[in-house]
N, C-alpha and C. Protein backbone atom coordinates (compact mmCIF):
# COMPACT_ATOMS: atom_id res chain seq x y z
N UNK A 1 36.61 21.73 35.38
CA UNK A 1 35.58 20.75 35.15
C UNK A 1 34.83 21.05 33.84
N UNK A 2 34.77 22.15 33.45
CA UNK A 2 34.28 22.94 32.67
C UNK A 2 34.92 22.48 31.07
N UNK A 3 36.06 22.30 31.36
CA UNK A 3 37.01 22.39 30.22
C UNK A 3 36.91 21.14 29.71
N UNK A 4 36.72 19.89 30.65
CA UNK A 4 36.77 18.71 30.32
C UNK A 4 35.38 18.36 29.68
N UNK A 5 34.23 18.98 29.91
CA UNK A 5 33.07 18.55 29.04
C UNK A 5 33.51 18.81 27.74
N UNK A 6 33.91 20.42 27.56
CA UNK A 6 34.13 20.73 26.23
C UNK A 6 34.67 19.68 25.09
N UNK A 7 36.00 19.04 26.06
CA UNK A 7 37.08 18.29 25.50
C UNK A 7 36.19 17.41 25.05
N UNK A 8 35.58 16.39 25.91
CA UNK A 8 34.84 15.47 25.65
C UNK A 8 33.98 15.59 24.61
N UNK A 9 32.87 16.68 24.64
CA UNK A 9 32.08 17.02 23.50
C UNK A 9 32.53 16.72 22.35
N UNK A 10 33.46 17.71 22.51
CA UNK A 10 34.33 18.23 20.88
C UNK A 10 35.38 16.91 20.18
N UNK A 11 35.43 16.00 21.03
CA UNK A 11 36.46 14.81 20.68
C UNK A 11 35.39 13.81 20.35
N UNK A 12 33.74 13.96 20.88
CA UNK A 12 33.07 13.03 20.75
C UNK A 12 32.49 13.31 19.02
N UNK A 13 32.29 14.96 19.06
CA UNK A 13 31.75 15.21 17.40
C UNK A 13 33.00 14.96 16.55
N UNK A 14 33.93 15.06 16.86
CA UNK A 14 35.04 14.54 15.59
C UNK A 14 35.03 13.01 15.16
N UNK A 15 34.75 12.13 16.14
CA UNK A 15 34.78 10.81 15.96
C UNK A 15 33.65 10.89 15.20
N UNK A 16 32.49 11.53 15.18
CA UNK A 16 31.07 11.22 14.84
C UNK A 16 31.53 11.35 13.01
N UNK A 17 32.01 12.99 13.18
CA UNK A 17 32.14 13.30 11.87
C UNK A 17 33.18 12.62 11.12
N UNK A 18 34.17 11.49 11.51
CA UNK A 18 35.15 10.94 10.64
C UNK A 18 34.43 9.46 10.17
N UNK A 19 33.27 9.00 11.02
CA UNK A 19 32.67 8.23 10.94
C UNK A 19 32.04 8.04 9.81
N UNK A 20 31.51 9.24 9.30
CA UNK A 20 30.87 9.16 7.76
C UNK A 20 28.95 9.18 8.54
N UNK A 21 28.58 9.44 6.89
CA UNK A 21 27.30 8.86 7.03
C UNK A 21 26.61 7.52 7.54
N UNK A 22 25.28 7.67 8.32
CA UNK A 22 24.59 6.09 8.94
C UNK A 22 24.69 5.62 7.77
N UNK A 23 23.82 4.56 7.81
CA UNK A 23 23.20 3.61 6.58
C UNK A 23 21.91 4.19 6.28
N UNK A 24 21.10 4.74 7.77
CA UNK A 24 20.16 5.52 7.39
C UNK A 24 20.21 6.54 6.52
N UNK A 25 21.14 7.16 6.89
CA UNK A 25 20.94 8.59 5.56
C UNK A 25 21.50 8.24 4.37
N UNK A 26 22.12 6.99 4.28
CA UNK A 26 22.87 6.93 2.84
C UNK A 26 21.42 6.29 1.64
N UNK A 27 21.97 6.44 0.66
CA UNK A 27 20.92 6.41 -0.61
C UNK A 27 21.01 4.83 -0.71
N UNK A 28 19.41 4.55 -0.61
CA UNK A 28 18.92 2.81 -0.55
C UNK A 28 19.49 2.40 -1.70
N UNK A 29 20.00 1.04 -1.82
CA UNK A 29 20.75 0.34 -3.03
C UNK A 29 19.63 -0.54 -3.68
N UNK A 30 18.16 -0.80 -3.16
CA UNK A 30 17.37 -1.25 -3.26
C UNK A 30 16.56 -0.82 -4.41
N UNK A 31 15.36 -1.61 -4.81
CA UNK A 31 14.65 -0.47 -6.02
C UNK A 31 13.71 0.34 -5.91
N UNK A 32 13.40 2.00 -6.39
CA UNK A 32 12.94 2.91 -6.36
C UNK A 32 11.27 2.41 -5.61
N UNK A 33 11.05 2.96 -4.25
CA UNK A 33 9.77 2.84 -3.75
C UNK A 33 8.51 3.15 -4.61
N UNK A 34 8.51 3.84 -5.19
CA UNK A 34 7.30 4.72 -6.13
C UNK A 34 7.65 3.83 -7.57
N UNK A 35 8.25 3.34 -8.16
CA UNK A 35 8.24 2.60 -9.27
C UNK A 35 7.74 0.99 -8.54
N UNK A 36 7.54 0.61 -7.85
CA UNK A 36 7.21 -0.71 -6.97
C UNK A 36 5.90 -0.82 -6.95
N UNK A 37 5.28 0.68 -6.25
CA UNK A 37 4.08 0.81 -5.60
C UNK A 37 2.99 0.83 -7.66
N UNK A 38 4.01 1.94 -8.56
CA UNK A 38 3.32 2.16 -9.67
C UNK A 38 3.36 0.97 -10.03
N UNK A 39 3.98 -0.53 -9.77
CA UNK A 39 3.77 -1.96 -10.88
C UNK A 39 2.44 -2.84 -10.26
N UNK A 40 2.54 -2.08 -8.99
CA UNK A 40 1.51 -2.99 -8.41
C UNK A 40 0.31 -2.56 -8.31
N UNK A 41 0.29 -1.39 -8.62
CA UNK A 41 -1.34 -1.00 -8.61
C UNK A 41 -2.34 -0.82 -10.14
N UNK A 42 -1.73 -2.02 -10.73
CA UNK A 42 -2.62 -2.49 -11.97
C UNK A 42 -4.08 -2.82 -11.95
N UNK A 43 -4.54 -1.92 -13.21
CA UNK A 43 -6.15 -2.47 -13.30
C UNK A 43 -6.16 -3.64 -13.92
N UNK A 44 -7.31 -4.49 -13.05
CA UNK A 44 -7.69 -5.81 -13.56
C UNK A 44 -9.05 -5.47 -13.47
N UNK A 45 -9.91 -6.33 -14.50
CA UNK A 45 -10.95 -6.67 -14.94
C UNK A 45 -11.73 -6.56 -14.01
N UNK A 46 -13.57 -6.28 -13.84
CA UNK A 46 -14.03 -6.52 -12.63
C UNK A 46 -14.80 -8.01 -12.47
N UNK A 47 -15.02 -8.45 -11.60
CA UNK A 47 -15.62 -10.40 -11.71
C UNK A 47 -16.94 -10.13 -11.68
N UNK A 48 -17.72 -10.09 -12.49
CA UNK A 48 -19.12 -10.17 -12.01
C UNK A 48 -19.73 -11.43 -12.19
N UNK A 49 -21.19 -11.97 -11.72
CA UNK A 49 -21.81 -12.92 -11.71
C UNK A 49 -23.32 -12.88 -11.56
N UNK A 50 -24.06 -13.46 -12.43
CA UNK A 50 -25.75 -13.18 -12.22
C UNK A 50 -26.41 -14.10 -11.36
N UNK A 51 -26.91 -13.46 -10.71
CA UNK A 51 -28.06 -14.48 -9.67
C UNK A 51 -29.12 -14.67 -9.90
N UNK A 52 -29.87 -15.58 -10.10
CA UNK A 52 -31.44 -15.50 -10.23
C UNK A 52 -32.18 -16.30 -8.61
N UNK A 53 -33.31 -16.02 -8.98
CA UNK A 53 -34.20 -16.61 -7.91
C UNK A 53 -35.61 -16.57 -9.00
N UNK A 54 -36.36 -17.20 -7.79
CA UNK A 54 -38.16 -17.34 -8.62
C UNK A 54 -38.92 -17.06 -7.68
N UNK A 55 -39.56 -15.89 -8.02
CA UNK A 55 -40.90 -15.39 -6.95
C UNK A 55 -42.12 -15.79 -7.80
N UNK A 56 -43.27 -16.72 -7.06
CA UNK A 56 -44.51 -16.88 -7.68
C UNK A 56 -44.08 -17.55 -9.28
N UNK A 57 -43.43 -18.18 -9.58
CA UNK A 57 -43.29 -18.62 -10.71
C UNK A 57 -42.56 -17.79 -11.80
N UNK A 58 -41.75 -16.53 -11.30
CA UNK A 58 -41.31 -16.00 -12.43
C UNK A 58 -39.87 -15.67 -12.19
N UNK A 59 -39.04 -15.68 -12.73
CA UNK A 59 -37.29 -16.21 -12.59
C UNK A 59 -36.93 -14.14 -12.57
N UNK A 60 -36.31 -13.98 -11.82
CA UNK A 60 -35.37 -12.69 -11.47
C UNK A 60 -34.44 -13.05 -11.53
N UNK A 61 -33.54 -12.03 -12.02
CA UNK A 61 -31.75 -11.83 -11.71
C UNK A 61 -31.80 -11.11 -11.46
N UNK A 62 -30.56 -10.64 -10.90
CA UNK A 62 -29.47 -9.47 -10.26
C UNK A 62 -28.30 -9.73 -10.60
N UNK A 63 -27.09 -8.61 -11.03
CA UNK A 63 -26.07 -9.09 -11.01
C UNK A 63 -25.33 -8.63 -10.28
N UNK A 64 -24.25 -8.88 -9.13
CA UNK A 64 -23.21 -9.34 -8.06
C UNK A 64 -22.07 -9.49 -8.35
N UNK A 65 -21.42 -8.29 -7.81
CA UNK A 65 -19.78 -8.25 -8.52
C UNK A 65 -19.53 -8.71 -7.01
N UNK A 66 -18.53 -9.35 -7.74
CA UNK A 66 -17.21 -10.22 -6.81
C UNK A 66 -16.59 -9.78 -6.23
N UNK A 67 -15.63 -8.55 -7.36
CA UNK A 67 -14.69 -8.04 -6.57
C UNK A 67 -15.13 -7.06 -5.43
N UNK A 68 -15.68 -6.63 -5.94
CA UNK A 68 -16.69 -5.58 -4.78
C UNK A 68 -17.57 -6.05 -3.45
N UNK A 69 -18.06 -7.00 -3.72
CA UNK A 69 -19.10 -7.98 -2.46
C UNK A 69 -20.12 -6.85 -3.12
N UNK A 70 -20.84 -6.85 -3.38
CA UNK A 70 -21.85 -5.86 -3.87
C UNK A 70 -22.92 -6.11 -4.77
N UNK A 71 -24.10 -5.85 -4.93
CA UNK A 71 -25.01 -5.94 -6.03
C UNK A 71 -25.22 -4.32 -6.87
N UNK A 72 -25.01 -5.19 -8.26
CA UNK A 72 -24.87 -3.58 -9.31
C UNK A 72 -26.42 -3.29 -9.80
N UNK A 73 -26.72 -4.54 -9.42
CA UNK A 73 -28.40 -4.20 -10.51
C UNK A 73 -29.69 -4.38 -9.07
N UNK A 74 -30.93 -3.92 -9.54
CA UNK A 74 -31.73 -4.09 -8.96
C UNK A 74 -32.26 -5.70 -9.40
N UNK A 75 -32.93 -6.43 -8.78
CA UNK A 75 -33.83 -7.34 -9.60
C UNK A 75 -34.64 -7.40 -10.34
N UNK A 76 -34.75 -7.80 -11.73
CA UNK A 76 -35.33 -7.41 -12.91
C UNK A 76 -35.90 -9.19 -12.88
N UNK A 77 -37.33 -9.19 -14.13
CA UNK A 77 -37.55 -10.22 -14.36
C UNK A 77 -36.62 -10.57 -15.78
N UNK A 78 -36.60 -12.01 -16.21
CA UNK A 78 -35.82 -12.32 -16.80
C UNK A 78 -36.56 -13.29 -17.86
């Protein structure tokens, strides 16, 4: 009983090994992951935009970047 696992085993790794490499281990035909990731992570410009308002008669801004959701300045009079 003994003998027949072996057989089996050993007839099952030969088929494996005449089989060749998966597709998994073989080298992607596709283009280089890290040259993809480096085209796409370009600097662009940042969007900013000024806001004003009027307290008591006197006009404030702030300015409010876009890309960020954020305010860069405090409110200053203007």
């Amino acid at each position: 009983m003994k003998k027949k696992y072996c057989r089996l085993l050993f007839t099952l790794l030969l088929i494996l090994a005449a089989l060749g490499p998966t597709s998994a281990l073989a080298a992607p035909d596709g283009p280089d992951l890290s040259q993809t990731q480096a085209e796409s992570n370009t600097e662009r410009a940042e969007m900013t935009q000024w806001k004003y308002k009027y307290v008591d008669g006197v006009r404030y801004k702030r300015l409010w970047s876009i890309t960020y959701s954020r305010w860069l300045t405090d409110w200053t009079p203007c």
